[in-house]
Protein backbone atom coordinates (compact mmCIF):
# COMPACT_ATOMS: atom_id res chain seq x y z
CA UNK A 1 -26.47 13.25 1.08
CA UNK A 2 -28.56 16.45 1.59
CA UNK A 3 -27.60 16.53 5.42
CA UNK A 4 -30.80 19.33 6.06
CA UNK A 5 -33.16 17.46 4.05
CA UNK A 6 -32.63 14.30 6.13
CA UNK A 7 -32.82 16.73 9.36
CA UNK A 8 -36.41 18.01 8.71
CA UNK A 9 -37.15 14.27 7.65
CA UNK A 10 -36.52 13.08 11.30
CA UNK A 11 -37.46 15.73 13.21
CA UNK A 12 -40.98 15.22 10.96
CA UNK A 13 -40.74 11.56 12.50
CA UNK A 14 -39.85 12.15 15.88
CA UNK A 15 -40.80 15.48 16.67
CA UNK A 16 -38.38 16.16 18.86
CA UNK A 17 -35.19 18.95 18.54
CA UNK A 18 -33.07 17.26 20.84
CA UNK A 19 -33.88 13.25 19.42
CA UNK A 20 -33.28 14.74 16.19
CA UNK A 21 -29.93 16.30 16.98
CA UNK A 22 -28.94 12.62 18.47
CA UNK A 23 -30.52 11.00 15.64
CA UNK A 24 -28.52 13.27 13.17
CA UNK A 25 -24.99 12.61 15.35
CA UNK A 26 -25.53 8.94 14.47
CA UNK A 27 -26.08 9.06 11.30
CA UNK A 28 -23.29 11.63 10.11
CA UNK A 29 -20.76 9.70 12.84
CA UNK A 30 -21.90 6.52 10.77
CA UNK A 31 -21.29 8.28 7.63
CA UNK A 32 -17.76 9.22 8.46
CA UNK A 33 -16.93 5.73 9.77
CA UNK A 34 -17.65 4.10 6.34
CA UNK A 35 -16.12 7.00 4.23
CA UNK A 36 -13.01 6.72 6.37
CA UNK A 37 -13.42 2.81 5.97
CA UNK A 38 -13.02 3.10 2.44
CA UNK A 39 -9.99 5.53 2.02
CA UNK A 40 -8.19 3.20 3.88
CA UNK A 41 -9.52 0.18 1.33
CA UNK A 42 -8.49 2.02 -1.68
CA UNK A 43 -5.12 3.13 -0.33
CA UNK A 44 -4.42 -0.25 0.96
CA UNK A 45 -5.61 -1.36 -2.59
CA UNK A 46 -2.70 1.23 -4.01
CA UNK A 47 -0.19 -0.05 -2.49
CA UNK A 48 -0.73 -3.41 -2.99
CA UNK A 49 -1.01 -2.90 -6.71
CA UNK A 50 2.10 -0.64 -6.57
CA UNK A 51 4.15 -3.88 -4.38
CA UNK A 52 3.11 -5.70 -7.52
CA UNK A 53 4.85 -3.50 -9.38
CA UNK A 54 2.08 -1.10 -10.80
CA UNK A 55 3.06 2.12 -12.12
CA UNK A 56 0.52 4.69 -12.10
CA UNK A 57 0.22 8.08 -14.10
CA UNK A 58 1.38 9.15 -17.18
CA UNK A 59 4.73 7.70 -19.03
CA UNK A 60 7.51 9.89 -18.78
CA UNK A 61 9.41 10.86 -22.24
CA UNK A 62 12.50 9.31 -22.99
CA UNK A 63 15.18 11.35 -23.60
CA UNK A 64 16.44 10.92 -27.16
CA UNK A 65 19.86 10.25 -28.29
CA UNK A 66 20.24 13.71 -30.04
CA UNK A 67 19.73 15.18 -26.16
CA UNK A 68 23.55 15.51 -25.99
CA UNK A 69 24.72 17.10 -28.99
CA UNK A 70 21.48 19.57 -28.31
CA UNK A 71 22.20 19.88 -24.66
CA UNK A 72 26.01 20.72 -25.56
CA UNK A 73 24.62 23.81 -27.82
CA UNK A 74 22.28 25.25 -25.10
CA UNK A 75 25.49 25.13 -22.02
CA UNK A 76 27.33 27.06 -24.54
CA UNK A 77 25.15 29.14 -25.31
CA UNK A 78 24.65 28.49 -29.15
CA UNK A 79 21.10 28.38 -28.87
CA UNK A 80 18.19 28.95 -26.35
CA UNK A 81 16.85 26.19 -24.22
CA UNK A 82 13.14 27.02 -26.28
CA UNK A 83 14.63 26.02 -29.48
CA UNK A 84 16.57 23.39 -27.94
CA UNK A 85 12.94 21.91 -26.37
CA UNK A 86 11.84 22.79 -30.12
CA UNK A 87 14.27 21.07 -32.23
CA UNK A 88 13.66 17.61 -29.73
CA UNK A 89 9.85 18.22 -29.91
CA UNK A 90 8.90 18.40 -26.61
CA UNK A 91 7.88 21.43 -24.15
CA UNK A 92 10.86 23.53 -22.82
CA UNK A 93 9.86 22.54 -19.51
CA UNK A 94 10.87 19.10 -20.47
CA UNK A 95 13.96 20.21 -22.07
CA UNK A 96 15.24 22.04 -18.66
CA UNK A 97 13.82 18.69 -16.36
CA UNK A 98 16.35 17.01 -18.23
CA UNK A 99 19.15 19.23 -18.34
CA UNK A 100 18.73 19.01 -14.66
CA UNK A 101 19.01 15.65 -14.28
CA UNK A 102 22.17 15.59 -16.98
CA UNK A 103 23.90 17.81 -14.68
CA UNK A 104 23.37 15.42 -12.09
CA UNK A 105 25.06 12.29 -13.91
């Protein structure tokens, strides 16, 4: 909504600074109302699909079984975590995300 557009519309209407100031409150008051009235529809929407049991965004990778014999290599320093990430195919970034959470277990 082109707020100054509809501005110069009213005032052409009512030709009056002051009624069109009012007018204008109303309308962008209104506006917010309904935009705030549907946030709260579409998160209430999320978390009723999510109670469901709706998972949203992308899969994560599963680690695979090789991860331990590879992950063994890079804590002793054999190799690098970049060719570790390399020789399980995935991004390095990966690769450390899990060594994190293997040191955890």
């Amino acid at each position: 909504m082109n707020v100054e557009k509809l501005r110069q519309e009213v005032y052409q209407i009512v030709q009056d600074d002051v009624k069109t100031e009012h007018v204008m409150n109303v309308v962008l008051e209104s506006k917010k109302e309904e935009e705030e009235k549907r946030k709260e529809k579409i998160l209430n929407g999320i978390k009723a699909a999510q109670n469901k049991g709706v998972v949203f965004g992308r899969p994560k990778k599963k680690v695979p079984p090789q991860f331990d014999v590879i992950y063994e290599m890079y804590m002793s320093h054999r190799i690098s975590s970049r060719a570790a990430a390399k020789m399980l195919g995935v991004a390095q970034s990966t690769f450390l995300k899990w060594c994190n959470g293997h040191e955890v277990q």
